[in-house]
Protein backbone atom coordinates (compact mmCIF):
# COMPACT_ATOMS: atom_id res chain seq x y z
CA UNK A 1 40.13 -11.56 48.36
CA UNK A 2 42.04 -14.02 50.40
CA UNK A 3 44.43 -16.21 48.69
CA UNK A 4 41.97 -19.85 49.62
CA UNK A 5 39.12 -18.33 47.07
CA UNK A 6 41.35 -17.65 44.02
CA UNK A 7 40.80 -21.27 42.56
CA UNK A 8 43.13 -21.06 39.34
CA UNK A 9 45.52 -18.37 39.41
CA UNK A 10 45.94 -17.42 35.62
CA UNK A 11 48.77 -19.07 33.85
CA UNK A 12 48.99 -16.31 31.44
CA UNK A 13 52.32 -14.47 32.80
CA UNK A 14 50.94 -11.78 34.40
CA UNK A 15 50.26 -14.27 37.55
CA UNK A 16 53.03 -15.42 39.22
CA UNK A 17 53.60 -18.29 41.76
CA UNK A 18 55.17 -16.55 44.47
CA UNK A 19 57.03 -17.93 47.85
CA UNK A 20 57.44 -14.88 50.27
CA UNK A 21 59.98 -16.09 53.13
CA UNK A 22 59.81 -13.81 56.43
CA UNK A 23 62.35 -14.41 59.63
CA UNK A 24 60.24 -15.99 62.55
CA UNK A 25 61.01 -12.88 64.87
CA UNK A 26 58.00 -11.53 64.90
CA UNK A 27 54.95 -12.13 63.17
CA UNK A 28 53.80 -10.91 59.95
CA UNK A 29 52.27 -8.05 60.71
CA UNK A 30 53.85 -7.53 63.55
CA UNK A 31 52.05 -6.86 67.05
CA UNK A 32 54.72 -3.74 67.78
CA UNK A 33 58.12 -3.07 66.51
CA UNK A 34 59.33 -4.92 63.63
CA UNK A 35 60.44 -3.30 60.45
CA UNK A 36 60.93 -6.16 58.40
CA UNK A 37 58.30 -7.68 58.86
CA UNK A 38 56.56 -4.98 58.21
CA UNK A 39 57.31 -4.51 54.74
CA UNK A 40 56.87 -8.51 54.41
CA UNK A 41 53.86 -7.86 55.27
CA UNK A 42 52.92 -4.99 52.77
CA UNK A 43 54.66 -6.76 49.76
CA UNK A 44 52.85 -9.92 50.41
CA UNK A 45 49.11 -8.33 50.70
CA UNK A 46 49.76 -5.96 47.54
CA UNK A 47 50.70 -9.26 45.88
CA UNK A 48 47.47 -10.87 46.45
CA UNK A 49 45.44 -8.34 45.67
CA UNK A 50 46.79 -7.78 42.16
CA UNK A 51 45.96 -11.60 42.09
CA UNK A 52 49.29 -13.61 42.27
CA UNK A 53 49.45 -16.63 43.88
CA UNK A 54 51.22 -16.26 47.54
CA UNK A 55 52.29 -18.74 49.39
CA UNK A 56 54.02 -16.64 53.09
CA UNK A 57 55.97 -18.72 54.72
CA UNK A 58 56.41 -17.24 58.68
CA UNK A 59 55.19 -17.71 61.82
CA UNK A 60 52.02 -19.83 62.49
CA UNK A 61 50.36 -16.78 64.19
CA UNK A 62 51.02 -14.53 61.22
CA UNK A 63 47.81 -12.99 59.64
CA UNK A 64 47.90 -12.68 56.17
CA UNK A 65 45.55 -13.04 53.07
CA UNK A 66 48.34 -15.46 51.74
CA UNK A 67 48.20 -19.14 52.33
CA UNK A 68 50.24 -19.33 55.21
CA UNK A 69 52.98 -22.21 55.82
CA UNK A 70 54.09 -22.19 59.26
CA UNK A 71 57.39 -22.05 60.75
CA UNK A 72 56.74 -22.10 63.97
CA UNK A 73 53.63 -22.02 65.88
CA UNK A 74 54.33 -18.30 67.49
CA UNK A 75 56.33 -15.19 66.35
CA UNK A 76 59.92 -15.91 68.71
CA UNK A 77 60.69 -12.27 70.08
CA UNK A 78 57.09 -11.71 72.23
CA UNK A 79 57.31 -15.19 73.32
CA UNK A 80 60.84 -14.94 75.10
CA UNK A 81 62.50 -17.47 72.20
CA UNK A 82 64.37 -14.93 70.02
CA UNK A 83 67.76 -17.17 70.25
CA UNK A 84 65.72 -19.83 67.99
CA UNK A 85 65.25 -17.97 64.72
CA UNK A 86 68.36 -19.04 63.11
CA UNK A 87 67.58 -22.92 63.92
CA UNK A 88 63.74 -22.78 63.05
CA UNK A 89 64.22 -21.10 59.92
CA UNK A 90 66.53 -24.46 58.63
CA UNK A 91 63.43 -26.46 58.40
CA UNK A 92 61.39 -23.97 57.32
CA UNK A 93 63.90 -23.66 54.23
CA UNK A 94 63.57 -27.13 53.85
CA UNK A 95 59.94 -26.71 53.24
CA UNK A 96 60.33 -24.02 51.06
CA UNK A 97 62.27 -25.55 48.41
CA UNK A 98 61.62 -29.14 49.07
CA UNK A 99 59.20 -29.86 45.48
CA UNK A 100 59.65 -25.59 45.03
CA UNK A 101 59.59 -25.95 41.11
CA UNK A 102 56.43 -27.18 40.63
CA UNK A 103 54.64 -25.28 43.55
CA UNK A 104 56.27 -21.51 42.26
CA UNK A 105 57.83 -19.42 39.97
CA UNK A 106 59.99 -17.66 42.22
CA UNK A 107 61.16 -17.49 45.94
CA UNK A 108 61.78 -14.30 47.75
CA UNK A 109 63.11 -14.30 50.79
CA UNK A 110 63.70 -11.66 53.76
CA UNK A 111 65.80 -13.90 55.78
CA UNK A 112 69.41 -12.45 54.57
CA UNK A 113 72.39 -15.25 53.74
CA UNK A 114 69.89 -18.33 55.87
CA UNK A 115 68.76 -18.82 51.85
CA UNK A 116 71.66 -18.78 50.17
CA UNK A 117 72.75 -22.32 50.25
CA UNK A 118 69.28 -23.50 49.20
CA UNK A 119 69.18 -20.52 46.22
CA UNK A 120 72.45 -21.48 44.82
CA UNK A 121 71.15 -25.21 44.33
CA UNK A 122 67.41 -24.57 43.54
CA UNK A 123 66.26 -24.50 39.79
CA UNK A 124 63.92 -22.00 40.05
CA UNK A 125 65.04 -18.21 40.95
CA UNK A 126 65.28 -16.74 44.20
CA UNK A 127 65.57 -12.89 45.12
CA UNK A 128 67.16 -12.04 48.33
CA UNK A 129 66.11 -8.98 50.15
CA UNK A 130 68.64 -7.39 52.37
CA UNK A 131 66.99 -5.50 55.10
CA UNK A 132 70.56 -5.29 57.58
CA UNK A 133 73.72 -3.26 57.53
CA UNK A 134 76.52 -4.72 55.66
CA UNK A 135 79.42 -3.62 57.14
CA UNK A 136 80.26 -6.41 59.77
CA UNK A 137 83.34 -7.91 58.70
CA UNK A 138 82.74 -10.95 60.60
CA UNK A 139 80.17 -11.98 58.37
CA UNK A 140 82.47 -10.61 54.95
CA UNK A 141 83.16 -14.50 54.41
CA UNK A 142 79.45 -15.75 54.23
CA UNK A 143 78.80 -12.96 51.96
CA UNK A 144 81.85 -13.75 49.46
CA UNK A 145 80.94 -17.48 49.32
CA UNK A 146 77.89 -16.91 47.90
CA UNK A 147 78.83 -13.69 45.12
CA UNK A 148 75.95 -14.87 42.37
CA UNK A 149 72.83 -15.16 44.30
CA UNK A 150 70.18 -12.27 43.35
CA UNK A 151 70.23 -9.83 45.62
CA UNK A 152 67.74 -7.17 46.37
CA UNK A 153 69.31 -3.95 48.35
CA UNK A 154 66.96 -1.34 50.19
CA UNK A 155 68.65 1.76 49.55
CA UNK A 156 72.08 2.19 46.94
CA UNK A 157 73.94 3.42 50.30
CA UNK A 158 73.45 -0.40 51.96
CA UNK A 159 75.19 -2.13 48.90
CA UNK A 160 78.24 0.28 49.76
CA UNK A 161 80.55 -2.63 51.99
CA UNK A 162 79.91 -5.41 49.58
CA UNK A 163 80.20 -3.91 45.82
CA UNK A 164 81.08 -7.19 44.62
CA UNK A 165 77.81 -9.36 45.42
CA UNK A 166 74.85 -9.74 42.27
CA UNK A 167 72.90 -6.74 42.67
CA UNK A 168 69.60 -6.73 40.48
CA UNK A 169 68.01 -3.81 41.46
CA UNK A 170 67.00 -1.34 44.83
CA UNK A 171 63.57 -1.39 46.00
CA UNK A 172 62.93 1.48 47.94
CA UNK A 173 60.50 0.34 51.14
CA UNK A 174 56.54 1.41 50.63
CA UNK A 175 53.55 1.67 52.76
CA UNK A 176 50.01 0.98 51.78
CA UNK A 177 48.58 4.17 50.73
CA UNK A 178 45.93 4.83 53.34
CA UNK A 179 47.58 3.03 56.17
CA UNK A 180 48.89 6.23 57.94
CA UNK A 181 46.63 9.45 58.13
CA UNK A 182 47.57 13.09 57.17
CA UNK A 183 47.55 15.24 59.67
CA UNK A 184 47.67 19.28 58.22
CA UNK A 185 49.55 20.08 61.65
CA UNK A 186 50.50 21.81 63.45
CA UNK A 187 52.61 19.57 65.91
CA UNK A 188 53.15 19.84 69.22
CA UNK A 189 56.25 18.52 69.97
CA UNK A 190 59.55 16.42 68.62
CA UNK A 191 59.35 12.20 68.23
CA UNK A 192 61.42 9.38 68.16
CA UNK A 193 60.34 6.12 67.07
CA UNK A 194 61.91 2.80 66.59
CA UNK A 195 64.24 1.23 68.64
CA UNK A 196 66.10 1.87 71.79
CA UNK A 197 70.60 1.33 71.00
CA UNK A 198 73.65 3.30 70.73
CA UNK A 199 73.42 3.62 66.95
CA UNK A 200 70.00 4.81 66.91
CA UNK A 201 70.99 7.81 68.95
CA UNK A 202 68.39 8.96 71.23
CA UNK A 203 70.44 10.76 73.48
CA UNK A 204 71.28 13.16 70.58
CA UNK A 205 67.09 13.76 70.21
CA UNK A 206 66.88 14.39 73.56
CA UNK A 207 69.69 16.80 74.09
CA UNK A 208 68.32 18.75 70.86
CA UNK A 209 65.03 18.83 72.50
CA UNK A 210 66.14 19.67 75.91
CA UNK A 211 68.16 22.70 74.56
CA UNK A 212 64.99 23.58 72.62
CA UNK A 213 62.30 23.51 75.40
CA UNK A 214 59.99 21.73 72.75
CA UNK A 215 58.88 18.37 74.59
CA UNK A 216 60.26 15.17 73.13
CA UNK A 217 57.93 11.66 73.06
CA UNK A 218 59.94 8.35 72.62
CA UNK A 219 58.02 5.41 71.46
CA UNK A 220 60.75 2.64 70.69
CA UNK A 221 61.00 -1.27 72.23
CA UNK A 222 64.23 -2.13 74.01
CA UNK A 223 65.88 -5.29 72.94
CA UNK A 224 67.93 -7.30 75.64
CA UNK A 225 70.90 -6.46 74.02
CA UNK A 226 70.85 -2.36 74.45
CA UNK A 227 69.01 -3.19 77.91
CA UNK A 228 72.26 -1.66 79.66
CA UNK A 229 72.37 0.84 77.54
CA UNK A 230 68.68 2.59 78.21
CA UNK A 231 68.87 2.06 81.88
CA UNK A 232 72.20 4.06 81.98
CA UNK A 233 72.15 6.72 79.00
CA UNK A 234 68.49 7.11 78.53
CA UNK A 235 66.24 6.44 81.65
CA UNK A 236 67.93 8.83 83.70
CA UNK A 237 67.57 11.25 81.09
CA UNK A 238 63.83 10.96 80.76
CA UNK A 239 61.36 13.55 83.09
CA UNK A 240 58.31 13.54 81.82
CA UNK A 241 56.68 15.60 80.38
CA UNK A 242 59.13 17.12 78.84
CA UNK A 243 60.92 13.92 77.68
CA UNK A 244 58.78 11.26 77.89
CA UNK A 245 59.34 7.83 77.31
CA UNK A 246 55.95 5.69 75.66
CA UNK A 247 57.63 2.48 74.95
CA UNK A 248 56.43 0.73 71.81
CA UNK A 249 53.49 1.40 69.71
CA UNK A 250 51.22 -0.68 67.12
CA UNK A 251 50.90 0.52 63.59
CA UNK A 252 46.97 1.79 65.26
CA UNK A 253 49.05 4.54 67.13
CA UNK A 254 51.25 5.52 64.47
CA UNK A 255 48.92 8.48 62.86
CA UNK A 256 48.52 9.75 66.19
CA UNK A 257 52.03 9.96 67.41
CA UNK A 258 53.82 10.93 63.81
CA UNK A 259 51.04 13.39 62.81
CA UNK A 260 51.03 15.43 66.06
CA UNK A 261 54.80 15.64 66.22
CA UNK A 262 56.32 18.84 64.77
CA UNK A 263 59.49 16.32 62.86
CA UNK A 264 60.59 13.24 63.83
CA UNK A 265 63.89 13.20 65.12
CA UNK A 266 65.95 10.41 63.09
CA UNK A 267 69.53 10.83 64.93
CA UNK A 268 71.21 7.74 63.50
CA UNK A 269 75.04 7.15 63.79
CA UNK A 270 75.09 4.38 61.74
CA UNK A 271 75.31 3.53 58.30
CA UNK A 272 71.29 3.18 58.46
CA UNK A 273 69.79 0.25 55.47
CA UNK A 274 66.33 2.31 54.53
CA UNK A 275 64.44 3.76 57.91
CA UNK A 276 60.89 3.13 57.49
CA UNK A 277 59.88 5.60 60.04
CA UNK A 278 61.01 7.96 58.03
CA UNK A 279 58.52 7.59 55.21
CA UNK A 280 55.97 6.45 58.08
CA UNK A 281 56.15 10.49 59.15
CA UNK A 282 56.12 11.61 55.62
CA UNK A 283 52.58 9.79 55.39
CA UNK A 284 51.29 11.82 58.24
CA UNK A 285 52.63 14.37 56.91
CA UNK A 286 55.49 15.08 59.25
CA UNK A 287 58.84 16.19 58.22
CA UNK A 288 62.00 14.37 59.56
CA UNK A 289 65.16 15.76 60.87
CA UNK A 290 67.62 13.07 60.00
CA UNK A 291 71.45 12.64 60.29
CA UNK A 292 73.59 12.31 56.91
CA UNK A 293 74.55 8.68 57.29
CA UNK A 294 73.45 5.49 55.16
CA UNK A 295 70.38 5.65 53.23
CA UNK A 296 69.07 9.59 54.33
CA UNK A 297 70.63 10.96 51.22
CA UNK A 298 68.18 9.10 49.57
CA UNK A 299 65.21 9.13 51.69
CA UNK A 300 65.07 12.82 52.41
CA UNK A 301 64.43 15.39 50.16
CA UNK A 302 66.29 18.37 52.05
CA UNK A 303 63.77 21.30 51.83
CA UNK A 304 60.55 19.12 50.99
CA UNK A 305 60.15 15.64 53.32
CA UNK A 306 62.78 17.26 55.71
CA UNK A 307 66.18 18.42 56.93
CA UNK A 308 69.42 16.69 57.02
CA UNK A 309 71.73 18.05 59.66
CA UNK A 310 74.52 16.55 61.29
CA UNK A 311 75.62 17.63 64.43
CA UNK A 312 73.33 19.21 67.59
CA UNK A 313 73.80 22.64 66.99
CA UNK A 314 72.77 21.97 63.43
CA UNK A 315 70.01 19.93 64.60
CA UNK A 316 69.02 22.85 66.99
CA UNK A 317 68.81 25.29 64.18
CA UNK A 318 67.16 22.71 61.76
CA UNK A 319 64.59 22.12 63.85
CA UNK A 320 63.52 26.03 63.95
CA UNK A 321 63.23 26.06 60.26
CA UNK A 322 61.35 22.58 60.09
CA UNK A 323 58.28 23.89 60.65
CA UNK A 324 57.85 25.74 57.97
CA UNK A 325 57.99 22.91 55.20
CA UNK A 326 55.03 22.06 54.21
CA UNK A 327 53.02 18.95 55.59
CA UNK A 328 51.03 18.08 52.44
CA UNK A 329 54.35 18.27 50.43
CA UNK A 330 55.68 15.85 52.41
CA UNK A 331 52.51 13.59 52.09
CA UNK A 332 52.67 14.37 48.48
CA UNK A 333 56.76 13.28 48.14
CA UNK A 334 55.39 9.75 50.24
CA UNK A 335 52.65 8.97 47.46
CA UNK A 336 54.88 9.55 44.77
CA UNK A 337 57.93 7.23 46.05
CA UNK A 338 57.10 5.49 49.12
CA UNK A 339 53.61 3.26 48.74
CA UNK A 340 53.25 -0.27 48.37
CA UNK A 341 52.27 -0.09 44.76
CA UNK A 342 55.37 1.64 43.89
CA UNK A 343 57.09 -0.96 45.76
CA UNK A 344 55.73 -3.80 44.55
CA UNK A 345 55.76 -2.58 40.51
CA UNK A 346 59.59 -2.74 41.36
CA UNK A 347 59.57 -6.12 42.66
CA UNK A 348 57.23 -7.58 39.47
CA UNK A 349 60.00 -5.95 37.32
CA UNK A 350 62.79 -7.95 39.43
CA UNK A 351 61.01 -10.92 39.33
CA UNK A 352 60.14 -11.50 36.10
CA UNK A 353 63.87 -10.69 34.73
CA UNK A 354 64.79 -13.55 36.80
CA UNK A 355 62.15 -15.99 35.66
CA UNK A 356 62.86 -14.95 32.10
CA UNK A 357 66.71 -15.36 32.68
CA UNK A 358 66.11 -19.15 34.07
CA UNK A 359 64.15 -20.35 31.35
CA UNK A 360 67.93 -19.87 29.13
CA UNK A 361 69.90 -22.92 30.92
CA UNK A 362 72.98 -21.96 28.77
CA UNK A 363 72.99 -18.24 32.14
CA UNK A 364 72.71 -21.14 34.81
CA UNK A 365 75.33 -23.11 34.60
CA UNK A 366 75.63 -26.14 36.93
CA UNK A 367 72.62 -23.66 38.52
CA UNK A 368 74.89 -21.13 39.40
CA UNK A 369 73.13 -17.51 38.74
CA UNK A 370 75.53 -15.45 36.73
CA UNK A 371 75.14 -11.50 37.83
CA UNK A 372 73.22 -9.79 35.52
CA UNK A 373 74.53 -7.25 33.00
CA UNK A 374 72.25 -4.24 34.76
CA UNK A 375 70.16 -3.54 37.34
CA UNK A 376 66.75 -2.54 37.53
CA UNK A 377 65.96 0.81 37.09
CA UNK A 378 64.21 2.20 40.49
CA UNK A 379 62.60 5.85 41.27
CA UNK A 380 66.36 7.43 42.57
CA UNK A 381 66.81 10.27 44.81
CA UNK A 382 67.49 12.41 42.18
CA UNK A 383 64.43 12.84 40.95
CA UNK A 384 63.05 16.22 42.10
CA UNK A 385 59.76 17.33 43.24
CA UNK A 386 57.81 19.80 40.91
């Protein structure tokens, strides 16, 4: 149903009024890469179908079955105009919370500390996302101005370099159940997926691979940034067909390329938020041979959704025993933790503690949030498979 035909949203609290603030990067979905706005994307269209009232602010050639407020006309990255987000999402704020009581209940935005300002001085609640890494120093100071806003982190590991901001609750990322197909296997060879830059690591996939003789596929954008990087660590290293490089994919191609692979090769070497590729193999069905930094503790069940292994020889002799994990345990592991229901049942919970805690001024004061005494209480990684 799309957001235009519900005429009355039921005022009855179990409908909320909901702002859902994406970064004008890409569009919501995006076209190709773009995890963020990804999950943007799924939060927003599980919303409307349990019938809340969303209101997606992004970019104007975002398809949604929200009402749509525009930021700008076309998503910045594919149209050369990435160096504009920051700017273009000031007036988009504006609109956002310009008349905000009386048009929702609560604001959630996926735009990191660009909110904050506005949050601190609004009346109704906002709930931050944080979708980045957190360990830039640089940025410590922006952080520590702002210690009370609500914030939402993707994985325990990300909230590591800034213990002292107000942390409601984690959210682990979800997918929508029958986005990605199982595949029963077997695979044919190793993947990578995501994005071409040093702290992705695919030089570490494809020297696993190489010693291996299993062929690796690459399907990952490269941002201007690591531009120097691929054409002198990674194109010389690819020879197809034994490591071949795809470039980026849609979300169509996903089932094909995850559920053929034998594991997708997550070598990160960086303290990594969530990974959404990771649970985008489990859904196929795929295990994943991950690194032990940032979030994979979490992610990975070691034995069931995949192997955590550290350094190549490791991930040599992972990769042997990889194979025989079982696909449809992994599928089963992503349906139990990882779908957009699951993620969004989390996010109802957040939301309404903070509508309930702004209807008592005396936890406002001068309408700045107070942390709350707990967080929210999340499906953890501890939580075993039977």
């Amino acid at each position: 149903m799309h957001q235009q035909e519900i005429q009355s949203p039921v005022r009855d609290g179990r409908y909320l009024r909901i702002a859902q603030v994406a970064p004008l990067f890409e569009r919501i979905p995006p076209r190709l890469y773009g995890g963020t706005e990804r999950v943007v994307s799924y939060i927003t269209e599980e919303l409307v179908r349990r019938g809340h009232d969303v209101t997606l602010f992004a970019s104007g050639d975002s398809q949604s079955a929200a009402r749509l407020s525009p930021g700008c006309p076309q998503a910045l990255r594919l149209a050369g105009k990435a160096e504009l987000g920051g700017f273009l999402q000031l007036p988009m704020l504006s609109d956002v919370y310009e008349g905000a009581r009386e048009r929702f209940d609560i604001i959630h935005s996926h735009i990191d500390y660009w909110s904050f300002p506005f949050a601190r001085l609004s009346t109704i609640p906002t709930v931050t996302t944080i979708h980045g890494r957190l360990n830039i120093e640089d940025l410590r100071p922006v952080y520590s101005r702002y210690p009370t806003v609500p914030l939402v982190s993707i994985s325990d590991a990300q909230r590591r370099p800034l213990p002292f901001m107000n942390w409601v609750a984690t959210v682990y990322h979800g997918l929508p159940r029958n986005l990605l197909r199982f595949s029963a296997g077997p695979g044919k060879y190793l993947a990578f997926l995501g994005r071409i830059s040093p702290e992705k690591r695919p030089d570490l996939a494809i020297e696993v691979a190489r010693r291996l003789g299993i062929p690796l596929k690459i399907a990952a954008k490269v941002d201007a940034l690591d531009r120097e990087y691929f054409e002198t660590i990674i194109k010389p290293r690819i020879a197809p067909p034994d490591v071949e490089f795809v470039g980026e994919i849609s979300e169509d191609e996903k089932s094909d390329f995850l559920g053929n692979a034998i594991a997708l090769m997550f070598t990160v070497d960086w303290p990594e938020p969530f990974g959404l590729a990771m649970i985008e193999a489990m859904a196929c069905g795929t295990p994943v041979l991950a690194r032990p930094c940032g979030s994979i503790p979490e992610v990975i069940t070691p034995g069931v959704t995949g192997i955590i292994a550290g350094e190549v020889e490791e991930m040599v002799g992972a990769v042997r025993k990889i194979e025989k994990l079982s696909r449809a345990a992994c599928r089963r592991e992503f349906e139990r933790r990882y779908t957009a229901e699951t993620m969004c049942d989390h996010y109802e919970q957040v939301y309404r503690h903070l509508i309930e805690q702004y209807k008592r001024p005396s936890e406002v004061p001068g309408l700045v949030h107070r942390p709350l005494a707990a967080g929210l209480p999340v499906a953890k990684r501890s939580e075993s498979v039977s």
